[in-house]
Protein backbone atom coordinates (compact mmCIF):
# COMPACT_ATOMS: atom_id res chain seq x y z
CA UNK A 1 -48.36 46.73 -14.87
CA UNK A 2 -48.29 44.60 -18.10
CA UNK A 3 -49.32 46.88 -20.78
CA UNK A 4 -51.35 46.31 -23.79
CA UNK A 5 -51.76 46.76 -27.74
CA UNK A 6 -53.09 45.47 -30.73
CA UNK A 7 -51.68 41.84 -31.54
CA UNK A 8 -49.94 42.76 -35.24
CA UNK A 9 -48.28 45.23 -33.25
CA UNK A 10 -44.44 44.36 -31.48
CA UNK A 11 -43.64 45.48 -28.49
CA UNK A 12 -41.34 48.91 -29.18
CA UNK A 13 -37.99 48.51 -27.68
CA UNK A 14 -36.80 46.03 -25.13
CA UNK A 15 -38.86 44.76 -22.28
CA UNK A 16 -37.57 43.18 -18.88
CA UNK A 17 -39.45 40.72 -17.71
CA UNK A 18 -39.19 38.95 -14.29
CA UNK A 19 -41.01 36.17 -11.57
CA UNK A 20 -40.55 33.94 -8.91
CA UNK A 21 -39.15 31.35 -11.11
CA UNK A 22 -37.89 31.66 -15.17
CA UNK A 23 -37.41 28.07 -17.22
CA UNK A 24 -34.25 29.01 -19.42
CA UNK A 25 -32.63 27.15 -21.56
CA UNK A 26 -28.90 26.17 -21.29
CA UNK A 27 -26.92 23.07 -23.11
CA UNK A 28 -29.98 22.06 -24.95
CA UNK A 29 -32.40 21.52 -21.63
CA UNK A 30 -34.19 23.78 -19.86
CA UNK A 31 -33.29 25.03 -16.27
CA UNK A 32 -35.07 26.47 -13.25
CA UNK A 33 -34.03 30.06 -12.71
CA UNK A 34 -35.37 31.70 -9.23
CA UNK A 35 -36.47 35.16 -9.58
CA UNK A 36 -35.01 35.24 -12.96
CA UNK A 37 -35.21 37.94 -16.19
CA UNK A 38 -36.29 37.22 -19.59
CA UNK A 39 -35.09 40.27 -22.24
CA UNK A 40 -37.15 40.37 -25.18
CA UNK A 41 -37.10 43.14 -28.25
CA UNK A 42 -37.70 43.07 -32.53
CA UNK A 43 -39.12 39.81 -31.83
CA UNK A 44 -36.07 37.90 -30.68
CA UNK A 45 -35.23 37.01 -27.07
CA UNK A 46 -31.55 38.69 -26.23
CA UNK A 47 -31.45 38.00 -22.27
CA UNK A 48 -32.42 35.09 -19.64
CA UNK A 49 -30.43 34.80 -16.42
CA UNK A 50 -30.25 37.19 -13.93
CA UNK A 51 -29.15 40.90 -13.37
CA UNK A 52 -29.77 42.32 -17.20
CA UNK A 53 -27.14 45.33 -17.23
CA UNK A 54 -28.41 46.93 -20.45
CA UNK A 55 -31.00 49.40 -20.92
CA UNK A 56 -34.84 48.56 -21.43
CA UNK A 57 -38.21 50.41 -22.26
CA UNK A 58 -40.05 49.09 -19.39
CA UNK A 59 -39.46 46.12 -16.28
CA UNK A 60 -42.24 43.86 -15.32
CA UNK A 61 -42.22 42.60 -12.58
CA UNK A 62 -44.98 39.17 -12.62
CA UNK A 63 -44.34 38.09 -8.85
CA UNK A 64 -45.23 35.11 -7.97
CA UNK A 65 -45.22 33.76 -11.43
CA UNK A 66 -43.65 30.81 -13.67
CA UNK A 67 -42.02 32.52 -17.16
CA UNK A 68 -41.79 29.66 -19.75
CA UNK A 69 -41.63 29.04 -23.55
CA UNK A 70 -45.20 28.81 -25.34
CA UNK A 71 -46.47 25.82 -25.61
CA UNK A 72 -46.52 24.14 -29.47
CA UNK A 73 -49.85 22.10 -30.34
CA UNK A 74 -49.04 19.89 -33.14
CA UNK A 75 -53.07 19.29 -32.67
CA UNK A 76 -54.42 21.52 -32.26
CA UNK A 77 -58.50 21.94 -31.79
CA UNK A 78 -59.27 24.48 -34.56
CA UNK A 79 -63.67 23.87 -34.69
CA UNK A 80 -66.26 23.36 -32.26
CA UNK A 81 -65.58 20.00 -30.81
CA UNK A 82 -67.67 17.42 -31.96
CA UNK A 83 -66.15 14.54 -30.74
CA UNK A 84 -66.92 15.80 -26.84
CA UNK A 85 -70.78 14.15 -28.63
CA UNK A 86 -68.48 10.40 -28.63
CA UNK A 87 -67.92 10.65 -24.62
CA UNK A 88 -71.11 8.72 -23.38
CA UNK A 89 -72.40 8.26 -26.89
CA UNK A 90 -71.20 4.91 -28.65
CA UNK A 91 -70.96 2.71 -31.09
CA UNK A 92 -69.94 5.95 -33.14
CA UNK A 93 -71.00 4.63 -36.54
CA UNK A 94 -74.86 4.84 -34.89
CA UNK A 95 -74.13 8.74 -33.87
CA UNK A 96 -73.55 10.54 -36.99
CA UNK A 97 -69.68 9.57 -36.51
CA UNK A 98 -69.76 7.44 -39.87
CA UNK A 99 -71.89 8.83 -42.99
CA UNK A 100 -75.09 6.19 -43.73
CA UNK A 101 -75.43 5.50 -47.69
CA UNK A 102 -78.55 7.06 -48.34
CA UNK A 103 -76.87 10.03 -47.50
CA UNK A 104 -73.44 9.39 -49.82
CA UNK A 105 -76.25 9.14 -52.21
CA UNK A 106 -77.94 12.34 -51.55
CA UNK A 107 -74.93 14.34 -51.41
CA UNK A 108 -72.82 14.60 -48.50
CA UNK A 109 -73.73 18.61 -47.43
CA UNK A 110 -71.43 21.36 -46.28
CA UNK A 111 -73.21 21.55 -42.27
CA UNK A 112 -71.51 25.08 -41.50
CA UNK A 113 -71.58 27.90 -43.79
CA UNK A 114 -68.46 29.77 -44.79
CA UNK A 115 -69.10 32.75 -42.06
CA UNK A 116 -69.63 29.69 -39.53
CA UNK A 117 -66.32 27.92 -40.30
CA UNK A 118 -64.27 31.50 -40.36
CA UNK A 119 -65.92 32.40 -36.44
CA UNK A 120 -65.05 28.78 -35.52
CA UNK A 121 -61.42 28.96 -36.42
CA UNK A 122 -60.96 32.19 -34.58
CA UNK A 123 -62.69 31.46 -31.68
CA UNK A 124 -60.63 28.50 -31.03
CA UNK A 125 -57.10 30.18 -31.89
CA UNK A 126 -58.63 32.65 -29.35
CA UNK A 127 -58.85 29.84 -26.92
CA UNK A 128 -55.52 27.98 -27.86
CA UNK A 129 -54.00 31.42 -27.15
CA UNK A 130 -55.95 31.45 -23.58
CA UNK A 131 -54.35 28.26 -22.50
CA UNK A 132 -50.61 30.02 -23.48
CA UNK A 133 -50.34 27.81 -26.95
CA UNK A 134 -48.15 30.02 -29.17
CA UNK A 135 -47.63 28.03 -31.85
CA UNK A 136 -50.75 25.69 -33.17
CA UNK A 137 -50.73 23.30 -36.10
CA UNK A 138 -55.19 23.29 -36.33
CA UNK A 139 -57.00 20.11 -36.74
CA UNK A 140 -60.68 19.79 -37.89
CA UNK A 141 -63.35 17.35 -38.25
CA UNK A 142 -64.27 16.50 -41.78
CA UNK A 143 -67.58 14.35 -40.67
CA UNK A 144 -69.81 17.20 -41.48
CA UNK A 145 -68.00 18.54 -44.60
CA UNK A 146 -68.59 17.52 -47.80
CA UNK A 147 -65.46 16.69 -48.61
CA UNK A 148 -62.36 18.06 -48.12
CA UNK A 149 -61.26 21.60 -46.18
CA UNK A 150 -60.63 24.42 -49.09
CA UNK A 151 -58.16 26.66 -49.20
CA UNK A 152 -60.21 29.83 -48.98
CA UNK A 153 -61.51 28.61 -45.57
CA UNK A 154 -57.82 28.81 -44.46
CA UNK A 155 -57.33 31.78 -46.40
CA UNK A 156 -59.34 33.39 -44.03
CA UNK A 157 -57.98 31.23 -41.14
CA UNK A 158 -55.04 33.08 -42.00
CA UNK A 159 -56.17 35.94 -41.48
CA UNK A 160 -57.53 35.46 -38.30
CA UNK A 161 -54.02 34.17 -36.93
CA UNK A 162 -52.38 36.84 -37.97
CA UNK A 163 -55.52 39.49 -36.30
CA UNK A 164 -54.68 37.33 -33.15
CA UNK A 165 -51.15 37.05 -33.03
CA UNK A 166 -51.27 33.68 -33.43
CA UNK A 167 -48.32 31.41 -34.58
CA UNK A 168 -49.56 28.78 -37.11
CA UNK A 169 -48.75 26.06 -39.23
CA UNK A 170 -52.07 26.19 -42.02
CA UNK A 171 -52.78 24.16 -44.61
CA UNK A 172 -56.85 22.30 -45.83
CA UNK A 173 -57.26 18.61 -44.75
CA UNK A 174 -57.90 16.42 -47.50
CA UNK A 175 -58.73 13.05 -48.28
CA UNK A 176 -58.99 10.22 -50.81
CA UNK A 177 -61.77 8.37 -48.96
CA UNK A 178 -64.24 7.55 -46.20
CA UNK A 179 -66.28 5.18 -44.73
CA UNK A 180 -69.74 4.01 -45.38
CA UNK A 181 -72.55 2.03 -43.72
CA UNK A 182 -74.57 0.22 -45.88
CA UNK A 183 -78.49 -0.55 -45.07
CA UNK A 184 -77.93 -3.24 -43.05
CA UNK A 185 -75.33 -1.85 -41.02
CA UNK A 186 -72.17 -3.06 -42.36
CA UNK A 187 -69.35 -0.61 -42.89
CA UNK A 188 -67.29 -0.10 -46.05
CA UNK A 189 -64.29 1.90 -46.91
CA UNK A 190 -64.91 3.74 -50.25
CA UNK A 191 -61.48 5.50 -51.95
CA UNK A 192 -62.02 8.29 -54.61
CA UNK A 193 -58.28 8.53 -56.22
CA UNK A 194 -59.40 11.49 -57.99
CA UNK A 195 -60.84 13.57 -55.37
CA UNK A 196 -57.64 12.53 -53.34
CA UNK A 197 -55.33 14.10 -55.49
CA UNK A 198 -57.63 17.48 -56.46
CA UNK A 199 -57.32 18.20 -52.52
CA UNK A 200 -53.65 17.25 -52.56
CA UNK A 201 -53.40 20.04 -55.34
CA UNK A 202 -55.13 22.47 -53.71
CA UNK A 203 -53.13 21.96 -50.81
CA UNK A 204 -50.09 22.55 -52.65
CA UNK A 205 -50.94 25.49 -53.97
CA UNK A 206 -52.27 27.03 -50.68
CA UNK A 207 -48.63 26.59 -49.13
CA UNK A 208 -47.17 28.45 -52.34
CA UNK A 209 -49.76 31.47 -51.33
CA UNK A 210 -48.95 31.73 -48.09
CA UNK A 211 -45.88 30.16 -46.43
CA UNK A 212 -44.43 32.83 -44.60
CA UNK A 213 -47.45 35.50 -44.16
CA UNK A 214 -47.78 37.64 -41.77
CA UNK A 215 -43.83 38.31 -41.47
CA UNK A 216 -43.46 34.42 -40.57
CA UNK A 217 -46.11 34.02 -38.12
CA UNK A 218 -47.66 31.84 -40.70
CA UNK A 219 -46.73 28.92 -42.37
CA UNK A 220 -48.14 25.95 -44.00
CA UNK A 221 -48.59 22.17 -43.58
CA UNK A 222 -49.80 19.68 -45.68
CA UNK A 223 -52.98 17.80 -43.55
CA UNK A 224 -54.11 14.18 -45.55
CA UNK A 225 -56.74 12.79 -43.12
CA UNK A 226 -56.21 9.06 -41.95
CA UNK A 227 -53.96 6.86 -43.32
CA UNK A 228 -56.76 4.05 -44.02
CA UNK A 229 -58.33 5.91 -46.51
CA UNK A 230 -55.42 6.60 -48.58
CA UNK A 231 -53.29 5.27 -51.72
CA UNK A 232 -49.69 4.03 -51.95
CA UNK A 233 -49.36 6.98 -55.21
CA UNK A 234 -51.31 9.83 -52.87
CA UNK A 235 -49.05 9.23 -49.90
CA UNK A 236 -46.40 8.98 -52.10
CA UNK A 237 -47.56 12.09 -54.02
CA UNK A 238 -47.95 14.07 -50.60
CA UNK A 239 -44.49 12.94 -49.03
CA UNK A 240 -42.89 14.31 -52.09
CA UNK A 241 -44.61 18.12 -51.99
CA UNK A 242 -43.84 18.24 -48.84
CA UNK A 243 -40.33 17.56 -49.29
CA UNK A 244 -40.14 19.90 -52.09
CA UNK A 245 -42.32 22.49 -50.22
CA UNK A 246 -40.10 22.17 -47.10
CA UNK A 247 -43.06 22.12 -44.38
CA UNK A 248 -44.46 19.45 -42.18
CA UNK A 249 -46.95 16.32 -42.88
CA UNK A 250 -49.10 15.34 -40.67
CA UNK A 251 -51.32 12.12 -40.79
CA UNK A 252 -53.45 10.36 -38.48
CA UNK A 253 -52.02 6.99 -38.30
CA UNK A 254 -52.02 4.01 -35.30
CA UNK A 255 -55.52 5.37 -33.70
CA UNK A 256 -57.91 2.89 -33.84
CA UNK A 257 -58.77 -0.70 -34.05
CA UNK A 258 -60.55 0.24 -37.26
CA UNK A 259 -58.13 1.79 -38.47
CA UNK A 260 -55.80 -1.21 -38.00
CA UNK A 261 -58.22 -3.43 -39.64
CA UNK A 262 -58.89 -1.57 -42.45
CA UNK A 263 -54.90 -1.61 -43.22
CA UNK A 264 -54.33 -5.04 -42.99
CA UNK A 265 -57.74 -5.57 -44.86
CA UNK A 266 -56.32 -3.63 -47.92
CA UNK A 267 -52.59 -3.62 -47.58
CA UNK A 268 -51.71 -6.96 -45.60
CA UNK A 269 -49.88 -5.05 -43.39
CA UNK A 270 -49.76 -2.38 -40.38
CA UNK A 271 -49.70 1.54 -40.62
CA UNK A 272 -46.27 2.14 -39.91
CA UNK A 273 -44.81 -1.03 -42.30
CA UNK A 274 -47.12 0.41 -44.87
CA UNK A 275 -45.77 3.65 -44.34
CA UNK A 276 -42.14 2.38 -44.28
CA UNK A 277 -42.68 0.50 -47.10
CA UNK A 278 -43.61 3.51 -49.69
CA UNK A 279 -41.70 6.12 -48.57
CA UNK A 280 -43.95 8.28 -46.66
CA UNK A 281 -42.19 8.71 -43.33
CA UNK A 282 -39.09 11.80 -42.49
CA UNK A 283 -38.26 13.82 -40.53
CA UNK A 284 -41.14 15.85 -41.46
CA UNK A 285 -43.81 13.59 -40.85
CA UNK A 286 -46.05 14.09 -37.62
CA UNK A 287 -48.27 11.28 -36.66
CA UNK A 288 -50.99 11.20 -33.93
CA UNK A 289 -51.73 9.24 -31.94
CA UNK A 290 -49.87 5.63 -31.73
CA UNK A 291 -51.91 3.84 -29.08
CA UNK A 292 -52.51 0.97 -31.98
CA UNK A 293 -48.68 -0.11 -32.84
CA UNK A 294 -46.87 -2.45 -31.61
CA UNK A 295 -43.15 -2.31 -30.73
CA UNK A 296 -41.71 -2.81 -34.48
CA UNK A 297 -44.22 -0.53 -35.43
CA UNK A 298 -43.37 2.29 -33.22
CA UNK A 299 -39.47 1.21 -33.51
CA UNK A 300 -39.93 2.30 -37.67
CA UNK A 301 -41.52 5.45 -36.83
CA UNK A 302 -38.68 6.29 -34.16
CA UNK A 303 -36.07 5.01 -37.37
CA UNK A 304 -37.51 7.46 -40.02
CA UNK A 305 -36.95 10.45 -37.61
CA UNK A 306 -40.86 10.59 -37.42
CA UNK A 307 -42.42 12.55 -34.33
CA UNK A 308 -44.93 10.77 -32.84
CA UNK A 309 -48.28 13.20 -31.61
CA UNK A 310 -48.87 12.49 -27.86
CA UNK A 311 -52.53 13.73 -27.09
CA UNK A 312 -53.63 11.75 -23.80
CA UNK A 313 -56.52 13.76 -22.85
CA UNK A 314 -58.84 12.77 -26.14
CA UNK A 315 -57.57 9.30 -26.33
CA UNK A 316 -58.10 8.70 -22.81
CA UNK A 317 -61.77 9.53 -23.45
CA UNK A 318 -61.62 6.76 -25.84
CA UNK A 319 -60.21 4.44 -23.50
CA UNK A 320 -57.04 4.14 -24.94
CA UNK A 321 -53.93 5.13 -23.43
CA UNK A 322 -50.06 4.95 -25.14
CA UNK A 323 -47.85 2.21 -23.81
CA UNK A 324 -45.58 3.80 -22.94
CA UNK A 325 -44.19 7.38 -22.98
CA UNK A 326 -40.99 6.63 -20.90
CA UNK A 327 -40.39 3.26 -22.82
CA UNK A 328 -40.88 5.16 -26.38
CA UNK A 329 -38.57 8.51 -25.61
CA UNK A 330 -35.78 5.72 -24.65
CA UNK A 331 -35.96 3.86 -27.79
CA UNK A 332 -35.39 7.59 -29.59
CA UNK A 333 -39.09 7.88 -30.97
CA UNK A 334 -39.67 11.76 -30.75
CA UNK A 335 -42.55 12.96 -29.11
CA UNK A 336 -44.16 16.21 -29.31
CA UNK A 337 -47.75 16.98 -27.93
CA UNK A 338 -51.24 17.84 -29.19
CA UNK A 339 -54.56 19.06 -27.62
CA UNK A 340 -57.08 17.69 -30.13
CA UNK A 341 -60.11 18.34 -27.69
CA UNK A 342 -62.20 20.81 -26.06
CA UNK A 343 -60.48 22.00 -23.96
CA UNK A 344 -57.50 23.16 -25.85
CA UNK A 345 -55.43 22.88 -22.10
CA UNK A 346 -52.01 22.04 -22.45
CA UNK A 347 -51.20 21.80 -19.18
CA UNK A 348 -54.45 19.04 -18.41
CA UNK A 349 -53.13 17.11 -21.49
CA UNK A 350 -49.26 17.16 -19.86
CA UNK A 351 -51.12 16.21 -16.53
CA UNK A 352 -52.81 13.18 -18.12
CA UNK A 353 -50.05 12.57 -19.76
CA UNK A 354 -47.83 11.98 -16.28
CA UNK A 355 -50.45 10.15 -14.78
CA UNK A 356 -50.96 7.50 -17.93
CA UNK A 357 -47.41 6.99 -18.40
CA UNK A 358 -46.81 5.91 -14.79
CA UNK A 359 -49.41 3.70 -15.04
CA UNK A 360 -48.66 2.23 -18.33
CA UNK A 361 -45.10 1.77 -17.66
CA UNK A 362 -45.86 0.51 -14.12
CA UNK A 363 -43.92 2.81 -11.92
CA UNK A 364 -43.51 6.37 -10.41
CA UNK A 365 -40.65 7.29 -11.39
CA UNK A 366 -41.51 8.04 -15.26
CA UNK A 367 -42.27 9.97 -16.88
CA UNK A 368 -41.31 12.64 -14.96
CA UNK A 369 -42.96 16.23 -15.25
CA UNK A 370 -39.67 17.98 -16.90
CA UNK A 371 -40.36 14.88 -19.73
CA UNK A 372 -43.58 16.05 -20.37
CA UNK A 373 -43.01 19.67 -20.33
CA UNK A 374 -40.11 18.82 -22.81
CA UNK A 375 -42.36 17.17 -24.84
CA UNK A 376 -44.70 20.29 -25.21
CA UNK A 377 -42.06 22.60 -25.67
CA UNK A 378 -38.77 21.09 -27.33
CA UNK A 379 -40.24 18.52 -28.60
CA UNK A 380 -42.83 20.41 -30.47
CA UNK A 381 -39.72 22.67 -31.54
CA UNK A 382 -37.85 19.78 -32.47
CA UNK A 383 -40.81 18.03 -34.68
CA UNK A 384 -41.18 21.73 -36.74
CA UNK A 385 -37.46 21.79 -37.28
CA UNK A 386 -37.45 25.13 -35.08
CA UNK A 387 -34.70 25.34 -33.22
CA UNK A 388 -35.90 28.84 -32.17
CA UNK A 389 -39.33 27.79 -30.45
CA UNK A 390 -40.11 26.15 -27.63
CA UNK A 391 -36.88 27.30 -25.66
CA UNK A 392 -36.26 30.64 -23.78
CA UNK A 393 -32.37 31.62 -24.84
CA UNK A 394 -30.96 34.10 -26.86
CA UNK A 395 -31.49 34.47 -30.32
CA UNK A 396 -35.03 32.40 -29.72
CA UNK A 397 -38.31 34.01 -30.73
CA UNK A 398 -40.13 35.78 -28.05
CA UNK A 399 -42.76 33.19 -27.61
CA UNK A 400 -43.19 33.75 -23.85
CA UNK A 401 -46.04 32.48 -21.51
CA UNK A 402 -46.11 33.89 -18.34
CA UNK A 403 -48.43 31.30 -15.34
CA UNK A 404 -50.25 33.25 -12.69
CA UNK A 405 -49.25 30.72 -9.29
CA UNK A 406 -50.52 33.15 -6.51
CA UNK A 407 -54.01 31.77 -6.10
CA UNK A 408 -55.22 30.03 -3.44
CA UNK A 409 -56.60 27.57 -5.26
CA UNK A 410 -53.19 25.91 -6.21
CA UNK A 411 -52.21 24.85 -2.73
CA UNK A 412 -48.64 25.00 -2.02
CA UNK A 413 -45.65 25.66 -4.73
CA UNK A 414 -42.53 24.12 -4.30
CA UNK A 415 -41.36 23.24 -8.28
CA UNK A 416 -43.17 25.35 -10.48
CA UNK A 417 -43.45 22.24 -12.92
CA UNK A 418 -44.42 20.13 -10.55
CA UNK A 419 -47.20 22.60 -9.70
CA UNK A 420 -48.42 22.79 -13.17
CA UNK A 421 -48.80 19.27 -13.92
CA UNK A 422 -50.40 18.89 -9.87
CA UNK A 423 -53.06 21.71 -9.33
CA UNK A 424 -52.58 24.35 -12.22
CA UNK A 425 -54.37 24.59 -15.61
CA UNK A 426 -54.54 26.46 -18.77
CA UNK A 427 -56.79 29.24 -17.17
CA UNK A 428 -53.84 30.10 -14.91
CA UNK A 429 -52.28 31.58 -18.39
CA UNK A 430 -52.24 35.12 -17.38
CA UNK A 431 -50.14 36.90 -19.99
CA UNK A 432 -48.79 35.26 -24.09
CA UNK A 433 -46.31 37.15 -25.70
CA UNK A 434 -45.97 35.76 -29.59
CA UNK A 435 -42.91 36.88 -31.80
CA UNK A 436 -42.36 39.79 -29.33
CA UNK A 437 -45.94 41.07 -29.40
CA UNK A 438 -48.42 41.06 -26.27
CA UNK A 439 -50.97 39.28 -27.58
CA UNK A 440 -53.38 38.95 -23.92
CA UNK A 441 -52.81 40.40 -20.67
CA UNK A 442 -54.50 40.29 -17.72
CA UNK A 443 -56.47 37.22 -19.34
CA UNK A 444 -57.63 39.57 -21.99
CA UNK A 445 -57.01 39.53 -25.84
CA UNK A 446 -57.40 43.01 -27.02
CA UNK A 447 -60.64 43.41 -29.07
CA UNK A 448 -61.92 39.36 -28.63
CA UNK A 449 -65.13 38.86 -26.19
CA UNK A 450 -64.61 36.01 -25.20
CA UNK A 451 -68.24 35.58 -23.38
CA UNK A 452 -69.91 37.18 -26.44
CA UNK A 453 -67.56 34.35 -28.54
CA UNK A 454 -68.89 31.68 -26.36
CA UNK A 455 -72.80 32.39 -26.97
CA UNK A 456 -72.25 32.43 -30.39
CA UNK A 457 -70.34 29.17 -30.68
CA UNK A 458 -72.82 27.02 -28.16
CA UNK A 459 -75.43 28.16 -30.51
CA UNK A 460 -74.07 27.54 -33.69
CA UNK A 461 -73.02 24.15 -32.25
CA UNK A 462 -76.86 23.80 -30.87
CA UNK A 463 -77.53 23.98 -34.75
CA UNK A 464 -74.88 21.68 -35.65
CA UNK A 465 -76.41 19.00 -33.33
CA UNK A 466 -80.31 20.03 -35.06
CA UNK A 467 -78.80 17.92 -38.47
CA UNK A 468 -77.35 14.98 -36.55
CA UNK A 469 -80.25 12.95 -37.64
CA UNK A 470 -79.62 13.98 -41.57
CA UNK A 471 -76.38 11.82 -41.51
CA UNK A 472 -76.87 9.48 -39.30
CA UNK A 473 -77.81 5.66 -39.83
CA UNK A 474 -81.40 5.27 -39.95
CA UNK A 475 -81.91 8.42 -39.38
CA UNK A 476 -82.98 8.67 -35.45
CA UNK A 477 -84.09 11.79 -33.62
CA UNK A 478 -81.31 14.18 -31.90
CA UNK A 479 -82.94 12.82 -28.29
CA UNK A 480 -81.98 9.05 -29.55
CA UNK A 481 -78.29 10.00 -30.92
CA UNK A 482 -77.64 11.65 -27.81
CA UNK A 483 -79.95 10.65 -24.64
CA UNK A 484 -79.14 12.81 -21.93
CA UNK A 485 -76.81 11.33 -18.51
CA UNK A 486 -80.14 10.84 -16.49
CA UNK A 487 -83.84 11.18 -17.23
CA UNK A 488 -84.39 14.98 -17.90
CA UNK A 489 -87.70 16.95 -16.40
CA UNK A 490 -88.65 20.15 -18.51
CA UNK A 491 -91.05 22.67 -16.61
């Protein structure tokens, strides 16, 4: 049987594992290996193929089972989701999605207290773990801060990867400006150059603290929030310490038809010329989401080495789909995947994923589910720079997620792929291993409740909801922002 331990704990000595089917790694792709064995010990994977010769501490046999690499979430949902409010709930600007100026005026207020925002960032790592995510780069709404992230919130963030076992790329979102809508319901984009750069500097000196805590599991990131609200000196500014830092940049960018405006309105030009055009955009940069570029656009972003942040599932919701996944991967744009949504489920966003990019591109035969499966694994490697994630060979960290496939419930499995991106889902996770350490088995993470978690984040998010009206145009009730699907009876 699997065994168990505390998460900051590595598994002592080397550990056999085996299933019905293994996804190796071999030439720089992955293969299918049937009843194959993964050899894991100190953290570092030293065996995939079959019939291991050497000595190990324990076998495991998982049965009928897919063995893969962890998943990497360049995305990844790290607060209660908010945006799940957006789904039947639009315009946005009249839901609390914009900030009215009466309330700029007052004082834009911190909604969640500092306890609040350290339970909500380890309950969701708890999840992304859940849904066999092993290496998360967290994203956050900033509509109900007051400003920016801080880097004492992801102080403690820090800590609660490292409790977990979590693999994570940290670092405070920060921004230079927002929008506003005025009295009579126009919207305005307001920039504060000042506050820009005090979060850029904090952000700096967070990923001096603590690149490289937690014996590597974490590292930093620099987060500016979306490109429309920034300078051509802050981007500049941020490209540069991030450079010099050596870690990953990631920036909303090519999102929204606002967003699109609001660039042309203030630059004359698109996101990604903009972009191009200061010197933003590496190799390091990661940019979701790219359903609002056109082909030169995209074509700039593949040129600079960019990766481009695939989440289907959230923009989907928003009725926006990329065009096209196939299309983009053969022009060379690299493309790694994000959850940004409740829920943090990999597998649903690869799923949605396969079934928008057939439709988009017009045919059946792409994407194909080894493209998106690449795409959450390599290509998530790739986009860090991290030639030893996302892959299972040896000399890779043992980031290992093992898929339960005997239930009934998935019908028949032929391709263990094809089954995940068919019937399967996150909650068919069954055991993560993270840098050679068990961090849940059997569904469990040591120590976390997760139904305890969950009563405590639906109310805290009941509370949340309470102060929609506060900062929302004009003020409505809670009932108004957010009428129920169908006429509700209360006994």
């Amino acid at each position: 049987m699997p065994h168990s331990h505390q998460a900051n704990r590595r598994d002592d000595g080397a550990f056999l594992l085996t299933a019905r089917w293994v996804v190796g790694h071999r030439n720089g792709r992955h293969v299918l290996l049937e009843n194959g064995e993964v050899v894991y010990e100190n953290g570092r994977i030293v065996f995939v193929g079959h019939h291991y010769a050497g000595p190990v501490k324990q076998r495991i046999d998982h049965g009928m089972a897919l063995i893969g690499p962890g998943f990497i979430d360049l995305d990844a949902l790290s607060d209660l989701d908010t945006g799940v409010l957006g789904l039947d709930h639009q315009p946005g600007w009249k839901k609390g999605r914009v900030w009215p100026r009466d309330y700029v005026e007052a004082g834009p207020a911190e909604m969640l207290d500092r306890d609040e925002l350290a339970f909500q960032k380890h309950y969701a790592f708890a999840q992304i773990i859940r849904n066999g995510i092993t290496t998360a780069l967290p994203i956050a709404s900033l509509f109900y801060r007051a400003w920016n992230e801080t880097s004492d919130e992801f102080a403690s963030a820090a800590e609660s990867a490292a409790e977990l076992g979590l693999r994570t790329y940290l670092g405070p979102a920060f921004r230079a400006g927002h929008s506003v809508i005025e009295a009579d319901g126009s919207i305005v984009v307001e920039v504060d150059e000042e506050r820009g750069a005090a979060g850029l500097e904090d952000a700096i000196a967070f990923c001096k603290q603590h690149e490289g805590r937690s014996g590597g599991l974490v590292r930093t990131m620099l987060a500016p929030d979306r490109v429309e609200f920034w300078t051509a000196d802050l981007m500049r500014r941020t490209a540069d310490a991030a450079r010099d830092l050596g870690v990953p940049v990631r920036l909303h960018c090519c999102q929204s038809s606002f967003e699109v405006e609001t660039v042309h309105r203030r630059f004359g030009t698109t996101s990604a010329r903009w972009l191009r055009d200061i010197g933003f955009l590496s190799e390091r940069a990661l940019l979701p989401h790219g359903t609002h570029a056109d082909d030169h656009d995209l074509e700039i972003i593949a040129g600079s080495g960019a990766t481009l942040v695939h989440c289907p599932l959230v923009m989907a919701r928003h009725g926006v789909a990329l065009d096209n996944f196939s299309r983009l991967r053969s022009k060379g744009l690299r493309i790694g995947m994000g959850t940004d949504t409740w829920p943090p489920d990999m597998v649903q966003n690869m799923q949605l994923g396969l079934m928008l990019g057939r439709i988009m591109a017009g045919t059946m035969e792409t994407p194909t589910s080894a493209d998106l499966y690449d795409a959450a694994t390599i290509g998530g490697a790739d986009a860090l720079g991290r030639p030893d994630l996302g892959r299972l060979q040896a000399g890779a960290a043992a980031d290992i997620v093992v898929f339960d496939l005997s239930g009934n419930h998935l019908g028949q499995v032929i391709d263990p792929i094809a089954c995940l991106m068919t019937s399967a889902s996150g909650r068919d996770v069954h055991t993560v291993i993270i840098d050679g350490r068990t961090v849940m088995s059997g569904r469990t993470i040591p120590d976390f409740d997760f139904d305890a978690a969950h009563r405590r984040a639906q109310a805290q998010f009941e509370r949340l909801v309470e102060r929609y009206p506060q900062r929302t145009w004009r003020h409505p009730n809670v009932a108004e922002i957010f009428p129920p699907s169908y006429r509700t009876f209360v006994a």
